[in-house]
Protein backbone atom coordinates (compact mmCIF):
# COMPACT_ATOMS: atom_id res chain seq x y z
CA UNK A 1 -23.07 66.77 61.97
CA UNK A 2 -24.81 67.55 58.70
CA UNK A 3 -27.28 65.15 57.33
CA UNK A 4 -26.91 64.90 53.25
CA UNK A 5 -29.90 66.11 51.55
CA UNK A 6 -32.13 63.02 50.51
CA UNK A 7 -32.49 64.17 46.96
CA UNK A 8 -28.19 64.11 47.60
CA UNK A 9 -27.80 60.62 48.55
CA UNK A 10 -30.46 59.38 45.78
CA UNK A 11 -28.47 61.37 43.31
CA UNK A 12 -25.30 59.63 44.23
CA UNK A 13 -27.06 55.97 44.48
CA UNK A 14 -28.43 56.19 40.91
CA UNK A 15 -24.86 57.38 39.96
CA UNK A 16 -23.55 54.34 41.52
CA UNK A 17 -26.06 52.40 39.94
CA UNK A 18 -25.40 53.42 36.47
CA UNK A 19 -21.91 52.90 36.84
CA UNK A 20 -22.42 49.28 37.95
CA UNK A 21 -25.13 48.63 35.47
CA UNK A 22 -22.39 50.12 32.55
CA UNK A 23 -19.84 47.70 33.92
CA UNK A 24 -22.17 44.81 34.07
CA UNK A 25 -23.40 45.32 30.26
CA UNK A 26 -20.04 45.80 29.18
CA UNK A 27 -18.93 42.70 30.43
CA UNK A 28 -22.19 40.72 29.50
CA UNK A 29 -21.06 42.31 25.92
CA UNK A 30 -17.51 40.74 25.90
CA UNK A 31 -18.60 37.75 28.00
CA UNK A 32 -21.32 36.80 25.19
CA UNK A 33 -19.14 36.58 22.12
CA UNK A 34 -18.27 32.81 20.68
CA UNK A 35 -14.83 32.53 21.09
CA UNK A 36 -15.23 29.55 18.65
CA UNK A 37 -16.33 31.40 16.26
CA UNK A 38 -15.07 34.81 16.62
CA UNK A 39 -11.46 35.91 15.21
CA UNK A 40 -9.13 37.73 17.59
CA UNK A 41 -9.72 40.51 15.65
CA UNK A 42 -13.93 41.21 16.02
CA UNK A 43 -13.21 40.09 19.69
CA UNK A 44 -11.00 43.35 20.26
CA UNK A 45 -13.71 45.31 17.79
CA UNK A 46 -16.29 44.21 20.26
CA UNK A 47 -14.62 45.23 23.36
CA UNK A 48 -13.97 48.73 22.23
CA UNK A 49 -17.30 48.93 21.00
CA UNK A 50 -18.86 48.33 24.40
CA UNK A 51 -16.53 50.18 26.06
CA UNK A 52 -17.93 53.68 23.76
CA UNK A 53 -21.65 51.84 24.29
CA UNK A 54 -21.77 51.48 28.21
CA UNK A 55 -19.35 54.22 28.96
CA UNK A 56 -20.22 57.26 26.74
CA UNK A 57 -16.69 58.30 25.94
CA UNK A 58 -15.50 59.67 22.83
CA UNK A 59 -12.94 57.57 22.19
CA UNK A 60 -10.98 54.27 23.50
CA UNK A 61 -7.87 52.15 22.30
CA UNK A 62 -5.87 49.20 22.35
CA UNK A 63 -2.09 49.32 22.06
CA UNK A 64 0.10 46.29 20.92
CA UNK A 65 3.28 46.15 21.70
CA UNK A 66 6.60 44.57 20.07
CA UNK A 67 8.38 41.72 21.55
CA UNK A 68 10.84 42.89 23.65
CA UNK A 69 9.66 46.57 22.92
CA UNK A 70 7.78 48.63 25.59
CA UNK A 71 6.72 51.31 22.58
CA UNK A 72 3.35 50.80 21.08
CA UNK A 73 3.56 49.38 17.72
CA UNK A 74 0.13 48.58 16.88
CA UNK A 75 -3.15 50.55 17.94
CA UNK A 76 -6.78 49.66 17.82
CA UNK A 77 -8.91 52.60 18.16
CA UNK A 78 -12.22 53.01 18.06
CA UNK A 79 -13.81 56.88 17.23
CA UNK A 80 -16.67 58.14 15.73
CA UNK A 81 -18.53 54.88 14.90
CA UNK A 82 -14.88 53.87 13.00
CA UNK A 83 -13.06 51.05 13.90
CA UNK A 84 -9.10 52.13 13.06
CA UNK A 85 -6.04 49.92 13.24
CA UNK A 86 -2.60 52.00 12.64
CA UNK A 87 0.51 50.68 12.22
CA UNK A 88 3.46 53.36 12.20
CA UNK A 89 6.60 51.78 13.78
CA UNK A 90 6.87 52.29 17.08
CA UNK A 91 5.25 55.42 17.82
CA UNK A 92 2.09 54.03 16.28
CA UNK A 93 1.25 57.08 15.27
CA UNK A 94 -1.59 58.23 12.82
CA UNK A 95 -4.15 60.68 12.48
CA UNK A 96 -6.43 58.52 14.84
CA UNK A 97 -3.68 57.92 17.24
CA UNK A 98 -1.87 61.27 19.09
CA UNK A 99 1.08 62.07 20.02
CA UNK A 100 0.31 62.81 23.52
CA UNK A 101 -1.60 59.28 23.49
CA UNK A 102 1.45 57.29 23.23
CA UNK A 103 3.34 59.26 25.36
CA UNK A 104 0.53 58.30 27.85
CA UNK A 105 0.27 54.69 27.02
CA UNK A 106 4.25 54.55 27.18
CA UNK A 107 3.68 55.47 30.99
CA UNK A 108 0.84 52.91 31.36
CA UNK A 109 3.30 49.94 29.84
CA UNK A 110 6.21 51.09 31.44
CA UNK A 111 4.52 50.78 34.89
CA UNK A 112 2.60 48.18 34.48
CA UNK A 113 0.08 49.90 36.55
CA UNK A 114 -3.28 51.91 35.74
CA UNK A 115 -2.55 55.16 35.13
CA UNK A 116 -5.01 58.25 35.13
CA UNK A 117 -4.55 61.81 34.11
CA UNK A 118 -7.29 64.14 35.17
CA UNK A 119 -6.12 67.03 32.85
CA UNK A 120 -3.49 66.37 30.36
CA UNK A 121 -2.93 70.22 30.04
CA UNK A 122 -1.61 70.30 34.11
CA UNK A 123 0.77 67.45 33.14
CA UNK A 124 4.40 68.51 32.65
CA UNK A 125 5.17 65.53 30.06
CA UNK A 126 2.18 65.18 28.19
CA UNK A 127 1.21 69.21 27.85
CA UNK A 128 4.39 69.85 25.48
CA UNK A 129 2.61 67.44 22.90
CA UNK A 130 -0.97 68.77 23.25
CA UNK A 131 -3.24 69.92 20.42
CA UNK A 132 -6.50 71.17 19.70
CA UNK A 133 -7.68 67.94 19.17
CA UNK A 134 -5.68 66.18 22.29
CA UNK A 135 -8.25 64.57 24.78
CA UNK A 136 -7.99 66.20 28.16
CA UNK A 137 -8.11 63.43 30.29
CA UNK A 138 -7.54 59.83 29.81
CA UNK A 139 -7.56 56.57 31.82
CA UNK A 140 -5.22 53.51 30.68
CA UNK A 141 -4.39 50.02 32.03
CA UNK A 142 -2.21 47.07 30.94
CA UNK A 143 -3.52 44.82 28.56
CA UNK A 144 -1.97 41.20 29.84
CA UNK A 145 -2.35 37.91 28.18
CA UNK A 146 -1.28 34.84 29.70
CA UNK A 147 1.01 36.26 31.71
CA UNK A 148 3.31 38.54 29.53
CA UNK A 149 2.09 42.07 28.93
CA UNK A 150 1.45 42.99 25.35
CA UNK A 151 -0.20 46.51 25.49
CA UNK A 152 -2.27 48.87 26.92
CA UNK A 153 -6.09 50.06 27.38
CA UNK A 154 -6.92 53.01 27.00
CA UNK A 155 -9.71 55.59 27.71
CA UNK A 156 -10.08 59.41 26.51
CA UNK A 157 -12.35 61.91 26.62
CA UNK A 158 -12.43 65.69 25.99
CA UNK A 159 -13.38 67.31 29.15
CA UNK A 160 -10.89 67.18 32.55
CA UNK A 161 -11.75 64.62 35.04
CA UNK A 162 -14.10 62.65 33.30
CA UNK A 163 -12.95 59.30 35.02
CA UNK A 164 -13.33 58.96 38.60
CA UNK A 165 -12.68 55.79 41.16
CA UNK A 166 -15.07 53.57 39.79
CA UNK A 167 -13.77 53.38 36.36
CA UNK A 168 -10.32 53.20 37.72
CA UNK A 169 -11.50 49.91 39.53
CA UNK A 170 -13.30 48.57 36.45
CA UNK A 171 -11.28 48.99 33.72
CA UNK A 172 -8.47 47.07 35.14
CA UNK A 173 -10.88 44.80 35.47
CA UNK A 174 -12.06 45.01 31.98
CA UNK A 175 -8.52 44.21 30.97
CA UNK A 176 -8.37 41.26 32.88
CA UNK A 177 -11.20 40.28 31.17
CA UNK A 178 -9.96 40.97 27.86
CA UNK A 179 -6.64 39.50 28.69
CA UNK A 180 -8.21 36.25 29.83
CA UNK A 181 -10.82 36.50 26.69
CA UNK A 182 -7.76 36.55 23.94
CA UNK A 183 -5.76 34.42 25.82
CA UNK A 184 -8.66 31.75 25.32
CA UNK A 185 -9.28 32.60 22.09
CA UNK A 186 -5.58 32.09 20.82
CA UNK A 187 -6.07 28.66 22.60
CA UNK A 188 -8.77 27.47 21.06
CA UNK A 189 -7.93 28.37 17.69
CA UNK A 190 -4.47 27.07 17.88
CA UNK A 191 -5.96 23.80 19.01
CA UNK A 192 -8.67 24.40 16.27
CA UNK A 193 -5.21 24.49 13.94
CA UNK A 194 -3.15 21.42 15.23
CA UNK A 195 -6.61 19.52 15.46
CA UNK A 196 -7.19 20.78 11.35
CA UNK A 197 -3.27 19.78 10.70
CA UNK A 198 -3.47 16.46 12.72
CA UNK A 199 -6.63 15.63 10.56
CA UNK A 200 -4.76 16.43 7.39
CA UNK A 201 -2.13 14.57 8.47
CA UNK A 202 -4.49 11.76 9.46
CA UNK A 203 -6.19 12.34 6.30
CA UNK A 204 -3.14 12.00 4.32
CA UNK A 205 -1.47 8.80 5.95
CA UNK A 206 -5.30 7.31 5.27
CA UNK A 207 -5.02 7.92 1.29
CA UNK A 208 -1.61 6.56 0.86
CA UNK A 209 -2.02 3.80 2.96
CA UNK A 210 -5.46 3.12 0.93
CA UNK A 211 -3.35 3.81 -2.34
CA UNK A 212 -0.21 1.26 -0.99
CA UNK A 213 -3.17 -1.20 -0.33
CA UNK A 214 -4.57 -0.82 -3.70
CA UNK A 215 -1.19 -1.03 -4.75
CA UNK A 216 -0.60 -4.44 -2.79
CA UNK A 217 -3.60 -5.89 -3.96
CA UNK A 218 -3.38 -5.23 -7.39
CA UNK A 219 0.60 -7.01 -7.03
CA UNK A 220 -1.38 -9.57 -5.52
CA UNK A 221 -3.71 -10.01 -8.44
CA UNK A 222 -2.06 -8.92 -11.77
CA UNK A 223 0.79 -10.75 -13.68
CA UNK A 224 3.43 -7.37 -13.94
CA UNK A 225 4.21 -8.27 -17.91
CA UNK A 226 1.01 -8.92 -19.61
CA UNK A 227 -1.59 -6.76 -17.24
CA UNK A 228 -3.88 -9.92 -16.72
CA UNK A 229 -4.99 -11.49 -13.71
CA UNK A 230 -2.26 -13.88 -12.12
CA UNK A 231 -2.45 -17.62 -11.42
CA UNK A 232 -3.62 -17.04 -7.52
CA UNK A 233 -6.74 -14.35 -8.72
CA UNK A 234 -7.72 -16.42 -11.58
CA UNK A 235 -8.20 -19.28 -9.03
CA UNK A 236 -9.62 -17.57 -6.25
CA UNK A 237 -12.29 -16.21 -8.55
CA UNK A 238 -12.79 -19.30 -10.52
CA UNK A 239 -14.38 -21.07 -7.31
CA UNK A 240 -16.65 -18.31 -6.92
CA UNK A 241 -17.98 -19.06 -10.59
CA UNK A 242 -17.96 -22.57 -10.15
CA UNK A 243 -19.69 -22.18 -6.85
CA UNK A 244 -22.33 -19.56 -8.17
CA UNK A 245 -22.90 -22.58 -11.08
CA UNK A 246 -23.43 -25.17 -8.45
CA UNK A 247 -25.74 -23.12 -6.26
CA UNK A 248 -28.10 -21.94 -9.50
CA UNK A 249 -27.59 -24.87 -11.79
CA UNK A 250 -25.83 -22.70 -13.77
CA UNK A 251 -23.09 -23.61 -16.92
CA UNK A 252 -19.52 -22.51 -17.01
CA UNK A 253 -16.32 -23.38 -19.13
CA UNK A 254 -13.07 -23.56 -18.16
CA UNK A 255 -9.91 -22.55 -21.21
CA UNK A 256 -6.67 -23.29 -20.66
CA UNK A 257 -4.59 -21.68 -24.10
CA UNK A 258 -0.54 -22.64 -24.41
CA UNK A 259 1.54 -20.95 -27.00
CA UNK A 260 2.67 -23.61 -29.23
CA UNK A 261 6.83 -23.69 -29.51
CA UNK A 262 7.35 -20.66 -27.67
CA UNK A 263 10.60 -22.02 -26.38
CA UNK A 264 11.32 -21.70 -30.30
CA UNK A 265 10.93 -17.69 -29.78
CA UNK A 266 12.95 -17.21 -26.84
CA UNK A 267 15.82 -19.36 -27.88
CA UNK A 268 15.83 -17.68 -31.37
CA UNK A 269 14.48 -14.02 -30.95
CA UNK A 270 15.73 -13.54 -27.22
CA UNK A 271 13.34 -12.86 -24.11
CA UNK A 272 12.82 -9.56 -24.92
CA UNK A 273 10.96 -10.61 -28.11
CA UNK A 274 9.07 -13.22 -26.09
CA UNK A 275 7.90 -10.99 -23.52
CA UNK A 276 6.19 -8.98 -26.47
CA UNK A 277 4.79 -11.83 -27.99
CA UNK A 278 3.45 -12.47 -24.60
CA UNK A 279 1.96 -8.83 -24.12
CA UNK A 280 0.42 -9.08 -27.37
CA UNK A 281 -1.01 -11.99 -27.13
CA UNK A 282 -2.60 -11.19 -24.10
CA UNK A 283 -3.94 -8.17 -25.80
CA UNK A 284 -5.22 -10.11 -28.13
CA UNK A 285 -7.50 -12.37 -26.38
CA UNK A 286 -8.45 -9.57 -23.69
CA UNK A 287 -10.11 -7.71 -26.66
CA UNK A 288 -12.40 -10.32 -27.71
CA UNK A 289 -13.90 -11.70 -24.38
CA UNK A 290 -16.38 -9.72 -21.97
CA UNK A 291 -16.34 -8.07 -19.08
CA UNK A 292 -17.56 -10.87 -17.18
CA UNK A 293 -15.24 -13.49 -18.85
CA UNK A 294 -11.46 -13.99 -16.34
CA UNK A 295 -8.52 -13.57 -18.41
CA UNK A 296 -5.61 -15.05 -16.40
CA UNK A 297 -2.11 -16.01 -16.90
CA UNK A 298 -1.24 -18.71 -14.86
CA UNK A 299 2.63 -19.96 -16.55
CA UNK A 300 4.53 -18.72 -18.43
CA UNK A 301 3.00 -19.39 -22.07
CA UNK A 302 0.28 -20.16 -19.52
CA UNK A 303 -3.26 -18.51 -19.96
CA UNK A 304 -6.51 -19.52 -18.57
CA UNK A 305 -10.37 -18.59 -18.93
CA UNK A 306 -13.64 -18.39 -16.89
CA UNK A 307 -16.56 -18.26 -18.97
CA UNK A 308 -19.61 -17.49 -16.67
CA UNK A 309 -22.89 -18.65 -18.31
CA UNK A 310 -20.91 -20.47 -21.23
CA UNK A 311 -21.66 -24.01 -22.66
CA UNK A 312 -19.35 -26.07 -24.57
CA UNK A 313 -20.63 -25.03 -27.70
CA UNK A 314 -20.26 -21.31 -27.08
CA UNK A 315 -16.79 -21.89 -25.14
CA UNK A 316 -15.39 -23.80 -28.10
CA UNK A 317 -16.50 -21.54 -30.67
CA UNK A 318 -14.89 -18.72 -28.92
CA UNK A 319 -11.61 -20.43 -28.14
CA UNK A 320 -11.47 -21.21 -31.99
CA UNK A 321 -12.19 -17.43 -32.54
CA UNK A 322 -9.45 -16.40 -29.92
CA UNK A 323 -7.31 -18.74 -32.13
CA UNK A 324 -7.31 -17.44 -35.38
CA UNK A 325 -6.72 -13.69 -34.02
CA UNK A 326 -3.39 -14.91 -32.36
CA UNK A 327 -2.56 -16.56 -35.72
CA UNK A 328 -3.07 -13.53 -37.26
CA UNK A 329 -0.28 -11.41 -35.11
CA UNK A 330 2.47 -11.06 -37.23
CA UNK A 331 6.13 -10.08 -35.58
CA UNK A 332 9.35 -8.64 -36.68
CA UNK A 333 12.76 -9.66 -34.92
CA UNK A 334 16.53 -9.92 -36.48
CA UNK A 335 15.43 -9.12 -39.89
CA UNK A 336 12.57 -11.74 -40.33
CA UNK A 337 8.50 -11.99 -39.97
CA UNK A 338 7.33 -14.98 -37.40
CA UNK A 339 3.88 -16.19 -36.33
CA UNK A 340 2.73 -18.35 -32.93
CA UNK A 341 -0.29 -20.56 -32.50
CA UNK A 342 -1.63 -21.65 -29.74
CA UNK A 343 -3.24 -25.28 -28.32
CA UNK A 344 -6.19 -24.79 -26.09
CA UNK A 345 -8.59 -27.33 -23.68
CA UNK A 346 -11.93 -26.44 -22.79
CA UNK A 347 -14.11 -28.12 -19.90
CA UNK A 348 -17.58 -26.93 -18.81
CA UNK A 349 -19.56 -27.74 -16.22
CA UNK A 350 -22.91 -30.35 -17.53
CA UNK A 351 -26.34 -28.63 -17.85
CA UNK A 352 -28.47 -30.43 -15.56
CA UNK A 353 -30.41 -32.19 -18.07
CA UNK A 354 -27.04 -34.06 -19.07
CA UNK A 355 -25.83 -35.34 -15.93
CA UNK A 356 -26.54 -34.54 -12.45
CA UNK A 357 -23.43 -36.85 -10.15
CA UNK A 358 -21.01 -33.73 -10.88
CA UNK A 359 -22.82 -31.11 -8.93
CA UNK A 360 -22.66 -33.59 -6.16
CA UNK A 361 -19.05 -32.40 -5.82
CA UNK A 362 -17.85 -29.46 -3.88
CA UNK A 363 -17.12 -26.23 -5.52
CA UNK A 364 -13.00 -26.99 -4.96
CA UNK A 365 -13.23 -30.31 -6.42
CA UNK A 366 -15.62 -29.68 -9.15
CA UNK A 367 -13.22 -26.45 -9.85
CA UNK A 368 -10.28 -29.08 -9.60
CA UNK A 369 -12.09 -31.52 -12.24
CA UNK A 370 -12.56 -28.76 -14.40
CA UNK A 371 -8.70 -27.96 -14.68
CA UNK A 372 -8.43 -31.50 -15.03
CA UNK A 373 -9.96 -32.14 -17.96
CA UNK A 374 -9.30 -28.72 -19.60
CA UNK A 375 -5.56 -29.67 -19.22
CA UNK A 376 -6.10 -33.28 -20.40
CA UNK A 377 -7.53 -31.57 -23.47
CA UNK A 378 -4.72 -29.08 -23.86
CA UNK A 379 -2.48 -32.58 -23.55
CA UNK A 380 -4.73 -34.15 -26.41
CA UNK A 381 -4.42 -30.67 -28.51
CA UNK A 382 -0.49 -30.63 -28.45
CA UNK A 383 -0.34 -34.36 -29.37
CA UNK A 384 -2.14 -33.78 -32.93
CA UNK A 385 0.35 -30.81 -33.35
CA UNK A 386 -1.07 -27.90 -31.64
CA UNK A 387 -3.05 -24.84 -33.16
CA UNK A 388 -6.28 -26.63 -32.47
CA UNK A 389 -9.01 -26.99 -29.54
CA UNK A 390 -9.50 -29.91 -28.28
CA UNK A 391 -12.79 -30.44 -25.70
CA UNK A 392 -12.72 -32.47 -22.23
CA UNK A 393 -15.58 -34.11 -20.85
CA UNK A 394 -16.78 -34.24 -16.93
């Protein structure tokens, strides 16, 4: 039996060698993209691109089928440093994409098994559609992802037999690999999708459930017809104020301001009228007062004030202030001009150089006192007649 030259046998190892190195870089090539990161599109640019890199052929392609089709509809070819996608129906066909290519990737889908063609020219079906430019020999497998089989993979060159057994063992392979690598990526972007819907979605119950509590609470604080603060706010607030006056030895005054005769209004002008006269005059009073000052109402002719940092003397002065602009609101209803007043009672808490047994009390009861004696005061106003201030005393 005759030995094999040595020089022979190396020959043939390095050939083996070079083929397994090309198949190992071209899979380190796909195997090293970010799936994350990458679109399905650069994945498939990539694979071609390794394919020409590693391999040395001229020329390689993916072909997409239609649902329920077994023509190519779609190609991804890669020639000549070009990337080309062509889209022609179902022939696919362009000037990047032959005839005889199809035919050959038709056969490849069809079977659903790699397919080679040492020389295109000795083949009965694919010589009729030969040209010039028609690759001589080409190697194809089925492109498969999860499961269903959506294309083909193929291989070209110019010269006969340029694909032997190891490529046919690796590029299935390659396939699978490509398969399994789009399959994955179409996974994790979907999941990338219903994770950035879900999050909208999230996002979206979070603001109107934020806006219905906004909502809720301002219900829960405003009086609907005049815009103020309602009855429960204005007292909730008021013991924080009384209790901030208590802690620092602070001052503050407590209003209480009732529409004289408004019954008159209602009974002769109708509660439409009256609600206007109410929205006005809380307009009224709202524009004099600052931002720190609590503008409530808290009845229905009802209104109330807070005046953080207010003595007597500066809560009485305003409140006679805050009278004469209400007496100055002139209405028009059933053919006639009409006027209101109001009575008001003002209590404020003593300085601490005028008595100190108050601020003994708890902020509730002080608060309670307060309301006491403003409303006493109110009483004493209505007795002389109204449109007056009257002050209570701690």
């Amino acid at each position: 039996m005759k030995t094999p030259p040595l020089n022979e046998t190396f020959r043939e190892m390095t050939a083996v060698f070079d083929e397994l190195l090309a198949s190992l870089s071209t899979l380190k090539g796909l195997g090293a993209l970010d799936l994350g990161h990458c679109g399905e599109g650069q994945l498939l640019q990539e694979a071609l691109v390794s394919l020409v890199e590693n391999y040395g052929v001229e020329r390689c392609a993916l072909f997409f089928v239609e649902v329920g089709s077994e023509h190519p509809a779609t190609a991804v070819a890669w020639c000549n440093g070009t990337l080309k996608i062509c889209s022609e129906g179902k022939n696919a066909c362009c000037d990047e994409v032959s005839p005889m290519e199809v035919a050959f990737v038709d056969q490849v889908i069809r079977s659903g098994d790699v397919r080679i063609c040492d020389d295109c020219l000795d083949d009965d079906e694919l010589k009729p559609l030969a040209t010039k430019d028609s690759p001589r020999s080409m190697l194809g497998a089925p492109l498969v992802v999860g499961g269903e089989r959506v294309g083909a993979l193929l291989l070209a060159a110019s010269e006969p037999q340029r694909f032997g057994a190891w490529q046919q063992r690796f590029i299935p392979l390659f396939a699978l690999f490509l398969g399994q690598a789009m399959m994955s990526s179409r996974l994790l972007h979907n999941l990338e999708n219903q994770v950035r819907e879900r999050t909208s979605q999230l996002e979206n119950a979070l603001r109107e459930t934020h806006e219905l509590k906004e909502r809720y609470q301002s219900l829960a604080m405003v009086d609907a017809l005049t815009g103020l603060y309602n009855r429960r706010f204005f007292f909730s607030e008021g013991g924080l104020v009384v209790a901030r006056a208590l802690r620092y030895r602070h001052t503050a005054t407590f209003v209480i301001i009732d529409l004289d005769f408004f019954k008159r209004v209602n009974d002769r002008y109708g509660h439409g009228v009256g609600d206007q006269v109410l929205k006005d005059v809380a307009e009224a009073l709202r524009g004099q007062l600052r931002e720190t000052d609590i503008l409530a109402r808290i009845g229905g002719e009802e209104f109330a004030l807070i005046l953080p940092e207010t003595g007597i003397e500066g809560a009485t002065e305003l409140t006679g202030r805050l009278c004469k602009s209400v007496r100055d609101l002139v209405w028009s209803a059933k053919g006639e001009d009409f006027g209101i007043t109001f009575s008001a009672g003002v209590a404020a808490l003593p300085l601490t150089s005028e008595s100190s047994e108050p601020r003994d009390l708890g902020c509730s009861d002080m608060l309670e006192r307060l309301f006491s004696q403003a409303d006493k005061a109110l009483y004493d106003a209505k007795a002389q007649g109204g449109d007056r201030v009257e002050v209570g005393v701690l």
